[in-house]
C-alpha atoms as a PDB file:
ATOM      1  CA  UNK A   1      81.117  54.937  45.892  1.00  0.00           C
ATOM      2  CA  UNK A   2      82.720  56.821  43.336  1.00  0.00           C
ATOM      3  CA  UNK A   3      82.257  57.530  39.428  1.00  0.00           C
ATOM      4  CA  UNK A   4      83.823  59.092  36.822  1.00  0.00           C
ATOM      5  CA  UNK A   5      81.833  61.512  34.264  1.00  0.00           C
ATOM      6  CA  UNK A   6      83.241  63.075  30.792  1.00  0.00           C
ATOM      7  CA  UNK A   7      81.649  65.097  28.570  1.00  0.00           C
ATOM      8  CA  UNK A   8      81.979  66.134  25.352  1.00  0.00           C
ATOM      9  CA  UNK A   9      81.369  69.358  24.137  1.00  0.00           C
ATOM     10  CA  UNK A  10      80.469  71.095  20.703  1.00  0.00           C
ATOM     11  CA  UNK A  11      80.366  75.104  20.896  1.00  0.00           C
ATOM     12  CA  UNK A  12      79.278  74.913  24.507  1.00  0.00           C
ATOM     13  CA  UNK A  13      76.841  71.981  23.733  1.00  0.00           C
ATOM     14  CA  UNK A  14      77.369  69.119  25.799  1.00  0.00           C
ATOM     15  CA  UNK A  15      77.224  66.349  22.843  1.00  0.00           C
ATOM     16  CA  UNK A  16      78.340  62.922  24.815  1.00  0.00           C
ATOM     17  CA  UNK A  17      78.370  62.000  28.202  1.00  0.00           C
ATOM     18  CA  UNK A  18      80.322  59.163  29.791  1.00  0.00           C
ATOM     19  CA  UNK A  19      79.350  57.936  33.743  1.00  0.00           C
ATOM     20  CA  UNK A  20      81.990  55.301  34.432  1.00  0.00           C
ATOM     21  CA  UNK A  21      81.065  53.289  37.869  1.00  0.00           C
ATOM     22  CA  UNK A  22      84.146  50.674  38.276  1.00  0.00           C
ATOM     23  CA  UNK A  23      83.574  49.476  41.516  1.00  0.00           C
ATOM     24  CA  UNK A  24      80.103  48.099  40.177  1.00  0.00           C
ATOM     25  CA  UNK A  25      81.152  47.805  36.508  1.00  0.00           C
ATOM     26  CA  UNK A  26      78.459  50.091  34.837  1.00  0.00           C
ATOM     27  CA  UNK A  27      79.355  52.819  32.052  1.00  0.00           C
ATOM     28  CA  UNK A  28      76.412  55.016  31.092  1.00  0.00           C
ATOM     29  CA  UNK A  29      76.982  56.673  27.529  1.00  0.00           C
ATOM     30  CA  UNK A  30      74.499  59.120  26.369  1.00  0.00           C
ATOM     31  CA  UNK A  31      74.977  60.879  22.757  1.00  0.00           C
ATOM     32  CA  UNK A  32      72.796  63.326  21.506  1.00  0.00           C
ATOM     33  CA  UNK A  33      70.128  61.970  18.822  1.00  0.00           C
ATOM     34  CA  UNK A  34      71.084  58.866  20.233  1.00  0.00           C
ATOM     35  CA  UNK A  35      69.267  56.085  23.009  1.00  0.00           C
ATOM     36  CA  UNK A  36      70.970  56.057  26.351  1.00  0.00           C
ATOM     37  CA  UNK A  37      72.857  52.796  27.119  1.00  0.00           C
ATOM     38  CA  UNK A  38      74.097  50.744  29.898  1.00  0.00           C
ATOM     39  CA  UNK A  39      77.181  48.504  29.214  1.00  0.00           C
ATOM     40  CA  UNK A  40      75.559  48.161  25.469  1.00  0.00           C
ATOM     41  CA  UNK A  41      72.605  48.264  26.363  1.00  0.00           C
ATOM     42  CA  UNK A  42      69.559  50.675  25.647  1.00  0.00           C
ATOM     43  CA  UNK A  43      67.633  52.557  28.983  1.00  0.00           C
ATOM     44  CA  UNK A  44      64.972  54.269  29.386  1.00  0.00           C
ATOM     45  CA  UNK A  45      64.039  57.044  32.124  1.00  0.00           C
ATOM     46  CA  UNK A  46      60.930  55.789  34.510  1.00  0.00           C
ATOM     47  CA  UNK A  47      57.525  55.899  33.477  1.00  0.00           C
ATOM     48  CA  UNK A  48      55.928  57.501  36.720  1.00  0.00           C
ATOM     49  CA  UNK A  49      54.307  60.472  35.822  1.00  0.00           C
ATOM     50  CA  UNK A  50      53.066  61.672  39.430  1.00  0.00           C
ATOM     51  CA  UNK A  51      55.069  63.757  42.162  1.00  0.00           C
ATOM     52  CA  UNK A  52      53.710  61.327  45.034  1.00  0.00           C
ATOM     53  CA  UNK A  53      55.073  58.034  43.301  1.00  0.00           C
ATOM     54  CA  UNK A  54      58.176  60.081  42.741  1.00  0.00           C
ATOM     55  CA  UNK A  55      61.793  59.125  43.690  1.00  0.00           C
ATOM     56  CA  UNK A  56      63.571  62.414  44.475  1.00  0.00           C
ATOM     57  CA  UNK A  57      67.528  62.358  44.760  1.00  0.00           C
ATOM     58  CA  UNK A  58      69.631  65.626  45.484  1.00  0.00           C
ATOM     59  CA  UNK A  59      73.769  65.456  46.805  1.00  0.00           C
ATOM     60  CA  UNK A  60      73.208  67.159  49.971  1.00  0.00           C
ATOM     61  CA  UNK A  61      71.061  69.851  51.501  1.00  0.00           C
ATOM     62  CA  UNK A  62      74.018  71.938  52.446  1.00  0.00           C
ATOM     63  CA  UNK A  63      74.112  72.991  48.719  1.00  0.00           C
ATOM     64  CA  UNK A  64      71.052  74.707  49.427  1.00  0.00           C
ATOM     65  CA  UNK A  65      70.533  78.297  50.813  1.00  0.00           C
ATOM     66  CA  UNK A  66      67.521  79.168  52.706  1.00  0.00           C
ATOM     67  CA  UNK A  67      65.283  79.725  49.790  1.00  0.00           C
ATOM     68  CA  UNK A  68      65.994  76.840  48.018  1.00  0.00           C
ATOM     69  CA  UNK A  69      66.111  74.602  50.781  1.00  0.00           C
ATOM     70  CA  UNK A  70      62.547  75.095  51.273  1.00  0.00           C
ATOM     71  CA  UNK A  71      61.686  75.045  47.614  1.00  0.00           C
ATOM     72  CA  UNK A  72      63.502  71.298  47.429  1.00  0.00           C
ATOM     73  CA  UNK A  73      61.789  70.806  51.121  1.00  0.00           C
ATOM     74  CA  UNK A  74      58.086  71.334  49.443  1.00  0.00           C
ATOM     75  CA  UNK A  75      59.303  69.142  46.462  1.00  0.00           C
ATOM     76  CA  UNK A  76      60.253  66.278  48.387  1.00  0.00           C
ATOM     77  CA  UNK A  77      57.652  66.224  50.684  1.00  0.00           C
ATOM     78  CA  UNK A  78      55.322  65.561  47.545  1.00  0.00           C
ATOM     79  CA  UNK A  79      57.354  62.625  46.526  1.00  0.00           C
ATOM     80  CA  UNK A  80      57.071  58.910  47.312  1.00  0.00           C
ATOM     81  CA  UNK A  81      60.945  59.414  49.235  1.00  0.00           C
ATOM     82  CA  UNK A  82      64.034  61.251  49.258  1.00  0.00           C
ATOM     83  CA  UNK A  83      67.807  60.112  49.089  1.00  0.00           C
ATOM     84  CA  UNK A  84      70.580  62.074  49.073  1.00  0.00           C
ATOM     85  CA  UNK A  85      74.430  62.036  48.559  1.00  0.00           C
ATOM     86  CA  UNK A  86      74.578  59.982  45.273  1.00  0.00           C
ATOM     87  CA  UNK A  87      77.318  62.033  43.103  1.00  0.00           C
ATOM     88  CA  UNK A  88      76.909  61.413  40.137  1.00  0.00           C
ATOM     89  CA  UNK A  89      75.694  57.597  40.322  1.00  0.00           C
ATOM     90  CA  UNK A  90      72.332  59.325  40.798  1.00  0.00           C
ATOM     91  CA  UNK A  91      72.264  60.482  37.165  1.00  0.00           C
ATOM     92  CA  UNK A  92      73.038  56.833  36.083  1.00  0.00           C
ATOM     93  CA  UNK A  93      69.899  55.737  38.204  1.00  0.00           C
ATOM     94  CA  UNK A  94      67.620  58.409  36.975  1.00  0.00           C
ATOM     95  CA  UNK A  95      68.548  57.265  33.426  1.00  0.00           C
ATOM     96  CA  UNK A  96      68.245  53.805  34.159  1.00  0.00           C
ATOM     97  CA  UNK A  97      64.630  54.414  35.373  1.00  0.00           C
ATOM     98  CA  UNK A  98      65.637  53.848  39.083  1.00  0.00           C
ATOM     99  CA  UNK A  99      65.166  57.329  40.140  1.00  0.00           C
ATOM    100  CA  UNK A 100      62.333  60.062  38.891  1.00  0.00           C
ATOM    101  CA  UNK A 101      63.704  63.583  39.990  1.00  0.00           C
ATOM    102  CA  UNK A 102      67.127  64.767  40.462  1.00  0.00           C
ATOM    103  CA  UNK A 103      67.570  68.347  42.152  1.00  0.00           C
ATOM    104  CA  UNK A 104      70.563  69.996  42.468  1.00  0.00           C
ATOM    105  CA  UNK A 105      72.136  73.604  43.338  1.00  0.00           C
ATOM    106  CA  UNK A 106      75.596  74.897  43.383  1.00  0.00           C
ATOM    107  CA  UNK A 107      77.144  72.443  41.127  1.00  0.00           C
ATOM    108  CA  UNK A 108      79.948  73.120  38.807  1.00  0.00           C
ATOM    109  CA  UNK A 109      79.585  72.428  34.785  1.00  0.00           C
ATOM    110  CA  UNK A 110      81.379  69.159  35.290  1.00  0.00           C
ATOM    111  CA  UNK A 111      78.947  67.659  37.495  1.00  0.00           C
ATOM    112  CA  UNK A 112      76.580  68.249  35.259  1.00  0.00           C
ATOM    113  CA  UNK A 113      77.381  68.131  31.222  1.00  0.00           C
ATOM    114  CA  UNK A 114      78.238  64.682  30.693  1.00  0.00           C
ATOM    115  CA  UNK A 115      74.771  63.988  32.533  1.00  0.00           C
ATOM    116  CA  UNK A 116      73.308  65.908  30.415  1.00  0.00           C
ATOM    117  CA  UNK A 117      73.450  63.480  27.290  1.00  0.00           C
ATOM    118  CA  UNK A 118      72.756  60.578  29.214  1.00  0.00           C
ATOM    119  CA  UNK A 119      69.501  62.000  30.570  1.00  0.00           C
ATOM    120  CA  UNK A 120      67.709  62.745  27.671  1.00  0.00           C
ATOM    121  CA  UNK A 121      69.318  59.827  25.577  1.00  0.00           C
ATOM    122  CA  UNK A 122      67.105  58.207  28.249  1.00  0.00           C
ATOM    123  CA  UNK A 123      63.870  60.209  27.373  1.00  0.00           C
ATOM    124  CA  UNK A 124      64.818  62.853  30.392  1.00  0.00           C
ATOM    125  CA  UNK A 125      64.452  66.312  31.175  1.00  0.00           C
ATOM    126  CA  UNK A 126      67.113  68.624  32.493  1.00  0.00           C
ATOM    127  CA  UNK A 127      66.687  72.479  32.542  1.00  0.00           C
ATOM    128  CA  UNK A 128      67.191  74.847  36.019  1.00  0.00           C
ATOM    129  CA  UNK A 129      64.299  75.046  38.604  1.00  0.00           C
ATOM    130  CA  UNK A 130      62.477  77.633  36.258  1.00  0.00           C
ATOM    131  CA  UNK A 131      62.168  75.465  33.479  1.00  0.00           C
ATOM    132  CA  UNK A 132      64.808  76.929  31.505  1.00  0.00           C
ATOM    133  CA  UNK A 133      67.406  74.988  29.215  1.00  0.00           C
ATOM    134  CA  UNK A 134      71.118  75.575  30.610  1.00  0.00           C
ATOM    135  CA  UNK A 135      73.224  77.635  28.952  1.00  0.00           C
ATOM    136  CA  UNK A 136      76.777  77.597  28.831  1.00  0.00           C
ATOM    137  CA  UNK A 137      77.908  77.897  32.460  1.00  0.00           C
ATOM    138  CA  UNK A 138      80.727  77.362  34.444  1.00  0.00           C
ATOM    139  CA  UNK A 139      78.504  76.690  37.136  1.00  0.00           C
ATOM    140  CA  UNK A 140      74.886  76.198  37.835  1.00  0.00           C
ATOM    141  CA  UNK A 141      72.613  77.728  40.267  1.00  0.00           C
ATOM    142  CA  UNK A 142      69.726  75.290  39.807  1.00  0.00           C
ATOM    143  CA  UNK A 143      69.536  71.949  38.170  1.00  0.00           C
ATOM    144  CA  UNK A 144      66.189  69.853  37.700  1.00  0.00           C
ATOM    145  CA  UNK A 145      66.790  66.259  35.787  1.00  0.00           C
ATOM    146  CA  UNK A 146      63.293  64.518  35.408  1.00  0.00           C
ATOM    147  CA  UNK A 147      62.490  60.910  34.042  1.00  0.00           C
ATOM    148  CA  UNK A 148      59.598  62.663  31.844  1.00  0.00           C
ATOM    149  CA  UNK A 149      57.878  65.572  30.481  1.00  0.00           C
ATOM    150  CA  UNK A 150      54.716  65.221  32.601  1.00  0.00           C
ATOM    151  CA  UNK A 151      57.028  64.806  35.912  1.00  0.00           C
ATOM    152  CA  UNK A 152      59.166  67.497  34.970  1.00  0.00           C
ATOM    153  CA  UNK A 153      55.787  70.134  34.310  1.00  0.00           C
ATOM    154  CA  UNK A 154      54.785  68.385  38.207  1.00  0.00           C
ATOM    155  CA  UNK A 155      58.044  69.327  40.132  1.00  0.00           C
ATOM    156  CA  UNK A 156      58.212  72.911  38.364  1.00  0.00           C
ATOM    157  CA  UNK A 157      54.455  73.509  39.554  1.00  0.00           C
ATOM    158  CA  UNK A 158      55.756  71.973  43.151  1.00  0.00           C
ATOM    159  CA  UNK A 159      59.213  74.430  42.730  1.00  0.00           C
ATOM    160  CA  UNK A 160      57.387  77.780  41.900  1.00  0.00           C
ATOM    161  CA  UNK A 161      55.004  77.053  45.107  1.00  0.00           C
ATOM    162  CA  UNK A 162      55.989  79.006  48.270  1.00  0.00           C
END
């Protein structure tokens, strides 16, 4: 599958997000201050709360070096299952409510901003693997995208374990 994403950005801010999914027909549009949709309609993230009902999603392992590997290893191994390879259709599901943690390392700003919006338009969580907010980057050493709050306190406990 393939997807396209666009973002829109104010002073470094990512402000809208587009995920555009043609071969399935779905368009994501997140906006901040604004509910997630899907085709028109309003989404919410998942309610599941606890790593071991959790639905964790990264691209590929590869992106990983040694350190993190095991970090997202320990993670994942507390979850319900892992997938990978999604690009960004991933996202879409976590927003959507279809998917509870998104990891991801290595990724460039475009892979990322116009998720952003969509995420927590959808009641999401995105910061890096410390629980920081991302800055302005042109690329991003860590990413963490959680359905919730509680999850997203869960998979940082899980993250700073080694």
């Amino acid at each position: 599958a393939f997807g396209t994403q666009i973002a829109l950005l104010r002073q470094g801010v990512p402000v809208l997000g587009i995920i555009d999914q043609p071969i399935t027909g779905e368009r994501w549009l997140g906006r901040i201050g604004h509910q997630t949709v899907l085709n028109g309609e309003p989404i919410h993230t998942s309610p599941t709360t606890t790593l071991g009902e959790a639905i964790v999603y990264t691209s590929a392992l590869e992106q990983f070096d040694a350190d993190k590997r095991d970090r997202f290893s320990a993670l994942a191994s507390s979850g319900l299952f892992t997938r990978m390879s999604h690009d960004c259709y991933a996202a879409g599901l976590l927003a959507l409510g279809g998917v509870d943690l998104l990891l991801e390392s290595n990724v460039f700003d475009y892979d990322i901003l116009p998720q952003m919006p969509i995420i927590l338009g959808a009641d999401g969580v995105v910061t890096d693997w410390d629980g920081q907010l991302l800055c302005d980057a042109s690329r991003y050493e860590t990413v963490l995208m959680a359905a919730n709050e509680e999850l997203h306190r869960a998979a940082l406990v899980q993250l700073r374990k080694r």
